[in-house]
C-alpha atoms as a PDB file:
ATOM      1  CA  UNK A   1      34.411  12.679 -13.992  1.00  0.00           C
ATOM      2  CA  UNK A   2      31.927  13.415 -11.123  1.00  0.00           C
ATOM      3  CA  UNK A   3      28.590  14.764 -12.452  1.00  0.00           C
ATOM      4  CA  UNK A   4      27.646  17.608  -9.781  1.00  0.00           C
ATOM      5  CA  UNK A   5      23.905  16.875  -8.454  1.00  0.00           C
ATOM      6  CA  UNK A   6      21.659  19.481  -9.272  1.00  0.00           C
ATOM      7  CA  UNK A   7      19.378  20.592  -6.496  1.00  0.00           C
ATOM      8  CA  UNK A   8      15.141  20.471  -7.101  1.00  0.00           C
ATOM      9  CA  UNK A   9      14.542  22.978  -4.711  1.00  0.00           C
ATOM     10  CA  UNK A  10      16.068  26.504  -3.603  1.00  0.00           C
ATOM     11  CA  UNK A  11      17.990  26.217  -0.234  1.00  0.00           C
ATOM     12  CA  UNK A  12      15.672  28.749   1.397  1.00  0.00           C
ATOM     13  CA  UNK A  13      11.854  28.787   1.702  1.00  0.00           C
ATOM     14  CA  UNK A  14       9.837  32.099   1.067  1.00  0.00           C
ATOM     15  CA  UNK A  15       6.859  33.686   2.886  1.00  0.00           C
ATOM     16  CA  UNK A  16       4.488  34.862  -0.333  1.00  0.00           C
ATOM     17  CA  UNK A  17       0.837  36.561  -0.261  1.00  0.00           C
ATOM     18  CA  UNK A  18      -1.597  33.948  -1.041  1.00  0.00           C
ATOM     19  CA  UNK A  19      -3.026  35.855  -3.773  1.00  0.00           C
ATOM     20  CA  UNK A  20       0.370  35.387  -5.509  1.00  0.00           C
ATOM     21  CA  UNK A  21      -0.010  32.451  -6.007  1.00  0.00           C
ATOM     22  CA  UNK A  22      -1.704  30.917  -8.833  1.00  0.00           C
ATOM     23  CA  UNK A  23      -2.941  27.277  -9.072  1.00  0.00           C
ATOM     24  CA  UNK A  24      -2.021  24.887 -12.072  1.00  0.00           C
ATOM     25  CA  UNK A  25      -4.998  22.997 -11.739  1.00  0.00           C
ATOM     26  CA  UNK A  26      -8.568  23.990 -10.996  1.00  0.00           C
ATOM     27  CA  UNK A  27     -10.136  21.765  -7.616  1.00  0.00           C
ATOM     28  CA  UNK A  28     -13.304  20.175  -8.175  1.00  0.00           C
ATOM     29  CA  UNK A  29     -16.639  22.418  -6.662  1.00  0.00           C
ATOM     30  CA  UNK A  30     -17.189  19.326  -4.389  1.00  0.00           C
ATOM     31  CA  UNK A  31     -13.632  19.321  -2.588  1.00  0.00           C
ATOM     32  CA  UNK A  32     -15.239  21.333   0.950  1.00  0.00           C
ATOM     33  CA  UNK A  33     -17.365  18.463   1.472  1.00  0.00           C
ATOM     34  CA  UNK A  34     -14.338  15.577   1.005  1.00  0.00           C
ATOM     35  CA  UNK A  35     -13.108  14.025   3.784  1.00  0.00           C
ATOM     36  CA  UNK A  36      -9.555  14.898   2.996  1.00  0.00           C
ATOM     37  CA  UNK A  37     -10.098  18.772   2.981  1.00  0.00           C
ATOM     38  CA  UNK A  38     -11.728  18.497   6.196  1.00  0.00           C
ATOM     39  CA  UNK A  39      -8.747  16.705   7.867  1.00  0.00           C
ATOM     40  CA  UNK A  40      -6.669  19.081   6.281  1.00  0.00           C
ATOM     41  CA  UNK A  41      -8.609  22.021   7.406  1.00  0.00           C
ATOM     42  CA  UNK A  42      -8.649  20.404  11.001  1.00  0.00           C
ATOM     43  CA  UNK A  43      -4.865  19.773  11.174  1.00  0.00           C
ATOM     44  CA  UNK A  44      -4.012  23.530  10.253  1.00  0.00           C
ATOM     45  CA  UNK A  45      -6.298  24.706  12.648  1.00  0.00           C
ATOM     46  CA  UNK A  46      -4.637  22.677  15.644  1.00  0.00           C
ATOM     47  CA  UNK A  47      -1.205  22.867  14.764  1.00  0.00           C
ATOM     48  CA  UNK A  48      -0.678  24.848  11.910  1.00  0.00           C
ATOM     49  CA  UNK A  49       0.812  23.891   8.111  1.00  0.00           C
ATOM     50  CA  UNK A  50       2.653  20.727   8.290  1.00  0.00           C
ATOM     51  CA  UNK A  51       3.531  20.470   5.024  1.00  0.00           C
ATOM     52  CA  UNK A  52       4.938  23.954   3.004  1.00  0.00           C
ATOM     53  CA  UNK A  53       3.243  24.110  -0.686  1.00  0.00           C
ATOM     54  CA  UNK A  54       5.424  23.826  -3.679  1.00  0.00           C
ATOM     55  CA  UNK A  55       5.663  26.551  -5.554  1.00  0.00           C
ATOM     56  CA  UNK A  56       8.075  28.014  -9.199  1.00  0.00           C
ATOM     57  CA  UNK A  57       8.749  31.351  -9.807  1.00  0.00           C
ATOM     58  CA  UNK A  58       6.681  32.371 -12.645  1.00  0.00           C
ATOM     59  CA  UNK A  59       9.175  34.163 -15.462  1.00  0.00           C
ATOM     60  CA  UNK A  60       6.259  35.789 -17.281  1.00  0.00           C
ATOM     61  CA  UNK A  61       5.034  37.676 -14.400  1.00  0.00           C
ATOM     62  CA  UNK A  62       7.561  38.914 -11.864  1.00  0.00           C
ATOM     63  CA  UNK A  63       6.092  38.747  -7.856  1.00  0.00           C
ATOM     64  CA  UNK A  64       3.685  35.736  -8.876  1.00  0.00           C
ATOM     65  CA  UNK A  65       4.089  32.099  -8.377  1.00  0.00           C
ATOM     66  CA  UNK A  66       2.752  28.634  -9.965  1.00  0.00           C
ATOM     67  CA  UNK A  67       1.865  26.035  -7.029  1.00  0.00           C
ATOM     68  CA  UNK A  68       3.024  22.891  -8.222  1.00  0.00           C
ATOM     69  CA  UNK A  69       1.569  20.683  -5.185  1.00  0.00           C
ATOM     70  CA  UNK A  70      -0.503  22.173  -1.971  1.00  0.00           C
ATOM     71  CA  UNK A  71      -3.789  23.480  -4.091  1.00  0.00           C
ATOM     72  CA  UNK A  72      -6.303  21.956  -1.260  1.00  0.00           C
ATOM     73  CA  UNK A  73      -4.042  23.358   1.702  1.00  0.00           C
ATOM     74  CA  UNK A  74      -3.793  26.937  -0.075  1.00  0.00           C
ATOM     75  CA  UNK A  75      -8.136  26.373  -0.610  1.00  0.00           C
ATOM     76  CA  UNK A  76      -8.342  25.912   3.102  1.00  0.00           C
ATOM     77  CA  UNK A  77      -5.854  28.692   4.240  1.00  0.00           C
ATOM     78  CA  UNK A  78      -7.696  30.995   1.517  1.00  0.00           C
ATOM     79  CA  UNK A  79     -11.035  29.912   3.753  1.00  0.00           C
ATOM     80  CA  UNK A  80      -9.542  30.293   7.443  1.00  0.00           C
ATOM     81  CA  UNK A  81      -8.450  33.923   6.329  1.00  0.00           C
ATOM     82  CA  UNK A  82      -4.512  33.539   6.371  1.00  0.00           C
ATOM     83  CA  UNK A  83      -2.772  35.752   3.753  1.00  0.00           C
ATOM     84  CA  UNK A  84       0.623  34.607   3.936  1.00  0.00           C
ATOM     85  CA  UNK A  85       1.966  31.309   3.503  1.00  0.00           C
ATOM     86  CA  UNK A  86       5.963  30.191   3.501  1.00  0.00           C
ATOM     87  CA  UNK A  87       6.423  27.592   0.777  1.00  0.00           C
ATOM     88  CA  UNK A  88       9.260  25.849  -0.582  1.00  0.00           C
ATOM     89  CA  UNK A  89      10.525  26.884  -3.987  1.00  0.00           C
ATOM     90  CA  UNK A  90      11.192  24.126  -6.927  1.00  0.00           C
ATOM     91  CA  UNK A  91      14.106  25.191  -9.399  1.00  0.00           C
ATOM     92  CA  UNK A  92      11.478  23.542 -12.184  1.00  0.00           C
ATOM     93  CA  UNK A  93       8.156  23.839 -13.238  1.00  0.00           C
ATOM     94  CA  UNK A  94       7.111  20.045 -13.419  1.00  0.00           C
ATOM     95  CA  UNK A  95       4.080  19.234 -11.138  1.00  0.00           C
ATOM     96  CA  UNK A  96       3.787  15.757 -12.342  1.00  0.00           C
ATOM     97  CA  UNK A  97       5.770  13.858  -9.623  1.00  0.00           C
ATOM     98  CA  UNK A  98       4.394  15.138  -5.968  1.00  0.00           C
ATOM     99  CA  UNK A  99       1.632  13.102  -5.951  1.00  0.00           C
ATOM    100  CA  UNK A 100       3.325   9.602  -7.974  1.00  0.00           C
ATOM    101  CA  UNK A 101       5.454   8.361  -4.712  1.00  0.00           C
ATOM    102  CA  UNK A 102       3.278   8.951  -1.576  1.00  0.00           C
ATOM    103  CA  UNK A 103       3.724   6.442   1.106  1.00  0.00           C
ATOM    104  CA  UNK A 104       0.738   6.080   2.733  1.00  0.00           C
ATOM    105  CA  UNK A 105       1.018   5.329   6.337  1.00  0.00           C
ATOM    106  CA  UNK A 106      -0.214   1.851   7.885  1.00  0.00           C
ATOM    107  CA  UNK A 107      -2.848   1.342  10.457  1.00  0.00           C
ATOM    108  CA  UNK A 108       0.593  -0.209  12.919  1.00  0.00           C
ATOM    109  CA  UNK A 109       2.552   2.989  11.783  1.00  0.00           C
ATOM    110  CA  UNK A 110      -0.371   4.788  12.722  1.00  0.00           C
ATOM    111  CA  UNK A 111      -1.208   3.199  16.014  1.00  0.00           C
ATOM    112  CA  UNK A 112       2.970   3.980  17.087  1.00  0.00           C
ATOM    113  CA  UNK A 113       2.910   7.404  16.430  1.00  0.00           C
ATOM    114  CA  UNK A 114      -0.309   8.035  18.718  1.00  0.00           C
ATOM    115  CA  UNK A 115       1.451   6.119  20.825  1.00  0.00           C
ATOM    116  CA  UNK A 116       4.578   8.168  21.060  1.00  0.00           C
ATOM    117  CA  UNK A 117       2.834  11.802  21.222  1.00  0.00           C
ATOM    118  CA  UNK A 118       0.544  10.240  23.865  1.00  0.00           C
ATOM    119  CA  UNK A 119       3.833   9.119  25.611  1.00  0.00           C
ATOM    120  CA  UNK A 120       4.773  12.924  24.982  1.00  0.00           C
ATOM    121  CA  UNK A 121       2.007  14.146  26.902  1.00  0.00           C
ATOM    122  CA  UNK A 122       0.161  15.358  24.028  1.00  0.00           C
ATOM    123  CA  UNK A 123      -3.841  14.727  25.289  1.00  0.00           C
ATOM    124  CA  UNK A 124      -5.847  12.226  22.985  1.00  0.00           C
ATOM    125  CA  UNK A 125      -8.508  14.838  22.365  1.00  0.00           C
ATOM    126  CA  UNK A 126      -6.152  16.997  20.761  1.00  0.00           C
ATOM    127  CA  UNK A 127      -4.500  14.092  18.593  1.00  0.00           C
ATOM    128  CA  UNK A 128      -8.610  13.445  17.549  1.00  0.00           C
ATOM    129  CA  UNK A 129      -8.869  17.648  16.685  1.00  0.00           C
ATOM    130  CA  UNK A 130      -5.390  17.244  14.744  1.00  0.00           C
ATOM    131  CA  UNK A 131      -6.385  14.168  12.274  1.00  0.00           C
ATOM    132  CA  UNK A 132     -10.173  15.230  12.596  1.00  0.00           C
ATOM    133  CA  UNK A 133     -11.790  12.021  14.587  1.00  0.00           C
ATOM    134  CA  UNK A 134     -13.749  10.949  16.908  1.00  0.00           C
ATOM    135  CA  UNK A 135     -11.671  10.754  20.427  1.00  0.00           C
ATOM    136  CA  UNK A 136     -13.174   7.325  20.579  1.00  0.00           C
ATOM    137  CA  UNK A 137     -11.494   6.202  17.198  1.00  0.00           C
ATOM    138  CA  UNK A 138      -8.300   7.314  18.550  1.00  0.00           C
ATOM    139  CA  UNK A 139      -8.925   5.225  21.662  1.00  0.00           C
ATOM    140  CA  UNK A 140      -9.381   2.612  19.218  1.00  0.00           C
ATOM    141  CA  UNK A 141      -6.390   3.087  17.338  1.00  0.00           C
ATOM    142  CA  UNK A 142      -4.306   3.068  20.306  1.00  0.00           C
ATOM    143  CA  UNK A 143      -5.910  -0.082  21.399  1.00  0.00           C
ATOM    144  CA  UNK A 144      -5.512  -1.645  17.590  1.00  0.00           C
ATOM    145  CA  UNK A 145      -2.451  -4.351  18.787  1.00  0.00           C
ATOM    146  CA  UNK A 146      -4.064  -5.369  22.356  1.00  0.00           C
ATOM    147  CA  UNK A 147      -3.744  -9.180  21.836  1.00  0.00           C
ATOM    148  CA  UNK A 148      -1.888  -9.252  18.766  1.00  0.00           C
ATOM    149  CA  UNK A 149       1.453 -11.522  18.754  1.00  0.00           C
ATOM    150  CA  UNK A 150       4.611  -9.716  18.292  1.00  0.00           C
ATOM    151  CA  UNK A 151       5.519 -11.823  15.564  1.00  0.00           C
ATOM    152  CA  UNK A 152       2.524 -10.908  13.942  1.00  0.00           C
ATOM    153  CA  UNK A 153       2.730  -7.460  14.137  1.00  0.00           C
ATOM    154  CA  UNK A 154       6.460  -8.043  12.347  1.00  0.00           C
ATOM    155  CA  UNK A 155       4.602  -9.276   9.585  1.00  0.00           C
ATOM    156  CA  UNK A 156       1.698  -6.619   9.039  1.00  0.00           C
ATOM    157  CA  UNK A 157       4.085  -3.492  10.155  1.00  0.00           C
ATOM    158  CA  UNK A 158       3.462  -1.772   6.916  1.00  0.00           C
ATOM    159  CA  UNK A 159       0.184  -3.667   5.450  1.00  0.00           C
ATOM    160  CA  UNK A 160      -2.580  -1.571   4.672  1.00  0.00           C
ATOM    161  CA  UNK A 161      -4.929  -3.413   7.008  1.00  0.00           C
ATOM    162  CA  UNK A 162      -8.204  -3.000   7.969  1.00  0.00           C
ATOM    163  CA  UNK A 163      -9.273  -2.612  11.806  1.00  0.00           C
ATOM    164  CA  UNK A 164     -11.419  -5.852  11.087  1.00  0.00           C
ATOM    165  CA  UNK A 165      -7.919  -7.652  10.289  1.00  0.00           C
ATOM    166  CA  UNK A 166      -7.055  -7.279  13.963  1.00  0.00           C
ATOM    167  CA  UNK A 167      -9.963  -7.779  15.442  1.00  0.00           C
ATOM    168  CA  UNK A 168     -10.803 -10.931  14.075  1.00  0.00           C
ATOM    169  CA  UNK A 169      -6.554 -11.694  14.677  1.00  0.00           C
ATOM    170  CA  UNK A 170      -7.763 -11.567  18.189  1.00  0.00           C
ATOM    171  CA  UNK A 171      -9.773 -14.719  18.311  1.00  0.00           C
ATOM    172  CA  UNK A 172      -6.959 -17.206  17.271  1.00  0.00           C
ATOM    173  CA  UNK A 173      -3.887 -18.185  19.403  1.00  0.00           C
ATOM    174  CA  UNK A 174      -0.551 -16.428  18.461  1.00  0.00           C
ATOM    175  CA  UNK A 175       0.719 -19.220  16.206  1.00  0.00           C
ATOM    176  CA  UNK A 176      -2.630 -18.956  14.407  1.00  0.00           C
ATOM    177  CA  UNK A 177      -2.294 -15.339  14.258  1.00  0.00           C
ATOM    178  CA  UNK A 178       1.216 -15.776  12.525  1.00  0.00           C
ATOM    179  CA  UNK A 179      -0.075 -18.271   9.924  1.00  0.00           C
ATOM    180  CA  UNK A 180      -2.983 -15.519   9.393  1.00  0.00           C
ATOM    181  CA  UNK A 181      -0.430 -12.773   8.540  1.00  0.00           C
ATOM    182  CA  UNK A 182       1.520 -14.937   6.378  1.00  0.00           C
ATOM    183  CA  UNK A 183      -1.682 -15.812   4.523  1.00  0.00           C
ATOM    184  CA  UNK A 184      -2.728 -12.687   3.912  1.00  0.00           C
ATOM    185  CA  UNK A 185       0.576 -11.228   2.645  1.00  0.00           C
ATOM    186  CA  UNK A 186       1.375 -14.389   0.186  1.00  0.00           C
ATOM    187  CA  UNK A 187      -2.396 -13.560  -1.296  1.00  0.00           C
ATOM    188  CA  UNK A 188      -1.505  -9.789  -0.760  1.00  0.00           C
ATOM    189  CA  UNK A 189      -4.657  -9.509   0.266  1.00  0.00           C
ATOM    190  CA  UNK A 190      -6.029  -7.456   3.997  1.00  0.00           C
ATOM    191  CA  UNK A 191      -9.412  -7.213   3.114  1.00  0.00           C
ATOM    192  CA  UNK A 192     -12.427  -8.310   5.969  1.00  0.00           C
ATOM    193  CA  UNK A 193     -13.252 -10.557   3.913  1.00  0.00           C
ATOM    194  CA  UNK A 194     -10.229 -12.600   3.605  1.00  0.00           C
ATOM    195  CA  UNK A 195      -9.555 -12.801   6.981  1.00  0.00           C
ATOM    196  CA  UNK A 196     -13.193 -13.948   7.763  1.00  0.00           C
ATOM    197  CA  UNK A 197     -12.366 -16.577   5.494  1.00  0.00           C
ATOM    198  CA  UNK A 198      -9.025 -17.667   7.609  1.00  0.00           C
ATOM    199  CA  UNK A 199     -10.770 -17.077  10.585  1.00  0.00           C
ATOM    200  CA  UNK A 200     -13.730 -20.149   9.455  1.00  0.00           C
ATOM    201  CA  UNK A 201     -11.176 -22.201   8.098  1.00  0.00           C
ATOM    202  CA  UNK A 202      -9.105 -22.132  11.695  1.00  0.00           C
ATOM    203  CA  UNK A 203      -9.629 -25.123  13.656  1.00  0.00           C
ATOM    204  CA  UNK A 204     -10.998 -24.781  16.922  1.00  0.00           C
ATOM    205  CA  UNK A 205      -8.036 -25.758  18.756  1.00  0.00           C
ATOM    206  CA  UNK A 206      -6.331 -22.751  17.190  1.00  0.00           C
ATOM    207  CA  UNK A 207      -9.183 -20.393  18.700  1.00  0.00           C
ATOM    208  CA  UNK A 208      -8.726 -18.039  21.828  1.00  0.00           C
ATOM    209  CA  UNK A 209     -12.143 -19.262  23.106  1.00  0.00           C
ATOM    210  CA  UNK A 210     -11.639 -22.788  22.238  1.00  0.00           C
ATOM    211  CA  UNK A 211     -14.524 -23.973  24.307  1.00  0.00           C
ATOM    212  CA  UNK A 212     -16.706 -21.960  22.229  1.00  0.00           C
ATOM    213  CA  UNK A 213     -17.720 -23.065  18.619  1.00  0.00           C
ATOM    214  CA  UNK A 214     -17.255 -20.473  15.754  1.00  0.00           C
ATOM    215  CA  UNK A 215     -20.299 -18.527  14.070  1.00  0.00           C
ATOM    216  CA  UNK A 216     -20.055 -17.676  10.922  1.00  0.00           C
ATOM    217  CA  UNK A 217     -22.911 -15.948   9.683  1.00  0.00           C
ATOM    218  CA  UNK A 218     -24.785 -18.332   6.834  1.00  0.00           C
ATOM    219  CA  UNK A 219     -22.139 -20.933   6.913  1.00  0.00           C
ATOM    220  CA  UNK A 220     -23.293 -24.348   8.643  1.00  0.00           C
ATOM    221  CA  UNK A 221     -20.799 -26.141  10.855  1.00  0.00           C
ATOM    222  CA  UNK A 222     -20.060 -28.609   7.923  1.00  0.00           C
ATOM    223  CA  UNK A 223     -19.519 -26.394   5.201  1.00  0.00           C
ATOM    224  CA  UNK A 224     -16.902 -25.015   8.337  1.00  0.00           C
ATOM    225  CA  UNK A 225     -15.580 -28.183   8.469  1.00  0.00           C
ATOM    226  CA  UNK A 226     -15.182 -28.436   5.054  1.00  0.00           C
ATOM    227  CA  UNK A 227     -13.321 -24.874   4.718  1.00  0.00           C
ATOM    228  CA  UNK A 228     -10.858 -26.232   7.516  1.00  0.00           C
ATOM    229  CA  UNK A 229      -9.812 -29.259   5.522  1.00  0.00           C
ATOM    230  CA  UNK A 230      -9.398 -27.266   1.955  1.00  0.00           C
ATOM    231  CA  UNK A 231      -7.556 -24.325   3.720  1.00  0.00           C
ATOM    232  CA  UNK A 232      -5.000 -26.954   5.743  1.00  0.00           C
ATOM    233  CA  UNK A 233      -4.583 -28.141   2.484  1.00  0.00           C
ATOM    234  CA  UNK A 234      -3.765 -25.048   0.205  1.00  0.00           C
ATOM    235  CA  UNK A 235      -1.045 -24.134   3.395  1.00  0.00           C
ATOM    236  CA  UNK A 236       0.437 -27.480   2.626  1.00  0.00           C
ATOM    237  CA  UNK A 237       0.620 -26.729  -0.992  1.00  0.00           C
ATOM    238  CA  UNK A 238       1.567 -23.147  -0.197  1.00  0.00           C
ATOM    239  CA  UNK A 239       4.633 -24.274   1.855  1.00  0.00           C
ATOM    240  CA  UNK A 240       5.522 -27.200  -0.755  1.00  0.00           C
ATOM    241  CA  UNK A 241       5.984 -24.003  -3.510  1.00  0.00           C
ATOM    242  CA  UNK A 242       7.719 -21.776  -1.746  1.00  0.00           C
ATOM    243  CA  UNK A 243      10.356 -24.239  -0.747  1.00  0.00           C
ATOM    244  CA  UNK A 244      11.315 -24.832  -4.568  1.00  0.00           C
ATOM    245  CA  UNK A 245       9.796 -21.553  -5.762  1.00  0.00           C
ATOM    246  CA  UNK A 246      13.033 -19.387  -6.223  1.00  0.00           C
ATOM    247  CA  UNK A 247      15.105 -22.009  -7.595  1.00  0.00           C
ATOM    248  CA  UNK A 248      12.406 -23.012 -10.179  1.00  0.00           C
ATOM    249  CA  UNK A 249      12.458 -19.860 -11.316  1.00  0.00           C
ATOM    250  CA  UNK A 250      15.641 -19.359 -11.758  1.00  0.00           C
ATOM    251  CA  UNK A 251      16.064 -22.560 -13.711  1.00  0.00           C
ATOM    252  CA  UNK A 252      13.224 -21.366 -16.043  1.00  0.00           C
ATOM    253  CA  UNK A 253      14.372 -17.951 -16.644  1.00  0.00           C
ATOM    254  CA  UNK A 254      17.714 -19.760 -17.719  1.00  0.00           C
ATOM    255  CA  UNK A 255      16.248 -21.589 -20.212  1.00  0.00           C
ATOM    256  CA  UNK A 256      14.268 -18.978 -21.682  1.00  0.00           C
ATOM    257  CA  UNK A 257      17.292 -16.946 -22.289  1.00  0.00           C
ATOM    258  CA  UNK A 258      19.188 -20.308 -23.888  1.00  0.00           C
ATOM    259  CA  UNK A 259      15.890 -21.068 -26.251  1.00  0.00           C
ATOM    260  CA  UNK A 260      15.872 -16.974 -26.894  1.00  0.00           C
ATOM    261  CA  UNK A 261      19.712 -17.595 -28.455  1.00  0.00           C
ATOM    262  CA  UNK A 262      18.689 -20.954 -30.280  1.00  0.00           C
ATOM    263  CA  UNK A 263      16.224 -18.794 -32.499  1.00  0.00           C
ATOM    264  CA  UNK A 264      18.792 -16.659 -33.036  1.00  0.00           C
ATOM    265  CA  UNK A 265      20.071 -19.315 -34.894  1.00  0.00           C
ATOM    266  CA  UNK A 266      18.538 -19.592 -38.503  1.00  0.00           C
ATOM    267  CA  UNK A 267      19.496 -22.860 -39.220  1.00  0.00           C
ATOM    268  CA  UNK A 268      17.966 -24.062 -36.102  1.00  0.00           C
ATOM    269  CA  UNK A 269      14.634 -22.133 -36.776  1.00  0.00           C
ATOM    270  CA  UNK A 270      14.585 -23.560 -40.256  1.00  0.00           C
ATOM    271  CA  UNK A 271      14.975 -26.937 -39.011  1.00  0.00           C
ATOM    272  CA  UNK A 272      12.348 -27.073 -36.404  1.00  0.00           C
ATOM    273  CA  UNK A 273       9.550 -25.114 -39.087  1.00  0.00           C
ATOM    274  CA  UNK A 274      10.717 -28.369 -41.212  1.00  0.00           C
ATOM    275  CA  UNK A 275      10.590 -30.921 -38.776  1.00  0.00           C
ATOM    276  CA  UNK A 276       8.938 -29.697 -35.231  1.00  0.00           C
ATOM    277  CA  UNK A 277       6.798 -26.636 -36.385  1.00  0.00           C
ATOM    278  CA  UNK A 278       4.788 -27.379 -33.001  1.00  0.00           C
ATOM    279  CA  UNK A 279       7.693 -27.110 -31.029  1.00  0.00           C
ATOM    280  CA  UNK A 280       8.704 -23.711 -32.773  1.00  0.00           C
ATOM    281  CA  UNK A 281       5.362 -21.974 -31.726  1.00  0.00           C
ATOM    282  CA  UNK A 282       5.956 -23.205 -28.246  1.00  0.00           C
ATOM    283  CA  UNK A 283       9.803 -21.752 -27.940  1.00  0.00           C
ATOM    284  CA  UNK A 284       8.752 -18.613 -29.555  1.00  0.00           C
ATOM    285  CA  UNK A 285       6.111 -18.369 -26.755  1.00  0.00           C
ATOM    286  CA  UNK A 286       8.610 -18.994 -24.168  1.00  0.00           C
ATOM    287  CA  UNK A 287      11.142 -16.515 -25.784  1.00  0.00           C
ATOM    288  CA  UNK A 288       8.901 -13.647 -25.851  1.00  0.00           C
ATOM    289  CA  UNK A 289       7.572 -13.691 -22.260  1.00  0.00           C
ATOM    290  CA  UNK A 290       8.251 -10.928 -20.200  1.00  0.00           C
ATOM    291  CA  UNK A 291       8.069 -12.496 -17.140  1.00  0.00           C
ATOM    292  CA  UNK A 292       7.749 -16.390 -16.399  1.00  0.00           C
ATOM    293  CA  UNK A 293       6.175 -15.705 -13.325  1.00  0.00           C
ATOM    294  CA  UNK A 294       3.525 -13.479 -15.328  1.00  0.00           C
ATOM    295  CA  UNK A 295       3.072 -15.885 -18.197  1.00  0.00           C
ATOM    296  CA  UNK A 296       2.265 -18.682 -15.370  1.00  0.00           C
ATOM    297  CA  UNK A 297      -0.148 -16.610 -13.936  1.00  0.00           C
ATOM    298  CA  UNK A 298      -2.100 -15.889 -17.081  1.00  0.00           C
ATOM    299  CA  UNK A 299      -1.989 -19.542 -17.504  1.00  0.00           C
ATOM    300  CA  UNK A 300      -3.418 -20.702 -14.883  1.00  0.00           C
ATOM    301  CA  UNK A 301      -6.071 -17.605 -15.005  1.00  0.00           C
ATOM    302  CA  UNK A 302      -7.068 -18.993 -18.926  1.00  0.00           C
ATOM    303  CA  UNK A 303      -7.702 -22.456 -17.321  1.00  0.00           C
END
């Protein structure tokens, strides 16, 4: 029997008097001076509400409403004078998921959809008035893949990188860049940092300006030496694990399952406290992990 799908929000959205509505949560004094109620406040005044507020009729009080997600855009419309607002209208009073799944977007994601209103003729100052920023930053943005690999780009699409990542991407040859990216995403890690430390441990052949040596602020050309060798030698030891990786795994989480059914067995848990009792703590360990991968980790971390 098909079970009919029951619908989170009314079909039609409803134009209500912002003092009708009535917030579930009370914003913090210091919101007006955060930087996301000023990009709010800047995006409404450009180009209007983006996003409608969420909003549940309110059964004990006929004509008002509970706003279940929108309290900093109803703060700023309360501020720019608007007294009527179209929201969409949830068949349920639960507030708890709006915020719990946001995709936040990625510096590439970012830089293509400047790109494409650009290519729309939208101006760049406006695009700065809409999100808020300088007209320089979104010069910048635009700008953000100029000498970035293709391939490399694949790899960071939707990696919360930092403009640093790219810029310092910029200074190695495209099959440098690639190994970069891959780095970073195995160690799920896009920090400045990070990258700075790639970029030192980079040979020089693998440089744009080959010619030129690298400077790495308080790091002598040995120790950069040295961080060449040791990083040439955890990507050989990265590569050697993720060839055998999956099927390792698979062969472990196999036998925890099988050592999980042999203490199932009484006689067999009898006979190992009575002859292996060492071997008993150590399959009662392996039956109880969660996750082999997370056990390995903590391992490793103890050492």
């Amino acid at each position: 029997m098909t079970r009919q799908v029951q619908l989170g929000f009314e079909n039609d959205r409803v134009t209500i008097p912002v003092a009708d509505i009535l917030p579930v949560r009370v914003l913090n004094k210091s919101i007006k001076s955060s930087r996301k109620y000023t990009q709010i406040a800047a995006s409404i005044r450009e180009i209007g509400l983006v996003e409608p507020p969420v909003v549940a009729r309110n059964g004990d009080a006929e004509g008002r409403w509970l706003l279940l997600d929108g309290h900093v855009r109803i703060e700023v419309l309360k501020n720019l004078g608007r007294v009527q607002v179209e929201c969409l209208v949830s068949t349920d009073d639960e507030a708890f998921t709006y915020n719990k799944r946001v995709s936040r977007i990625a510096p590439i994601q970012e830089h293509r959809m400047i790109l494409k209103a650009i290519e729309r003729g939208v101006p760049e100052e406006k695009i700065a008035a809409a999100l808020d920023l300088n007209p320089r930053s979104i010069q910048r943005k635009v700008k953000l893949l100029d000498g970035i690999c293709p391939e490399a780009v694949s790899i960071l699409k939707d990696k919360a990188c930092t403009a640093a990542v790219f810029t310092t991407l910029r200074k190695m040859i495209p099959l440098r860049q690639i190994e970069a990216a891959e780095l970073m995403v195995n160690a799920n890690n896009y920090s400045a940092a990070y990258i700075s430390a790639i970029l030192a441990g980079t040979p020089q052949a693998q440089m744009i300006e080959a010619n030129k040596p690298k400077r790495i602020k308080g790091v002598t050309p040995q120790a950069v030496a040295r961080m060449e060798q040791e990083l040439a030698r955890l990507q050989e030891g990265i590569t050697q694990i993720q060839d055998s990786y999956g099927q390792d795994h698979l062969q472990l989480t196999v036998l925890r399952g099988y050592i999980g059914k042999l203490l199932g067995n009484a006689r067999v848990v009898r006979y190992l406290m009575q002859t292996r009792p060492e071997f008993l703590s150590e399959f009662q360990t392996i039956a109880e992990m969660d996750s082999v991968v997370l056990a390995e980790t903590e391992r490793l971390a103890q050492n």
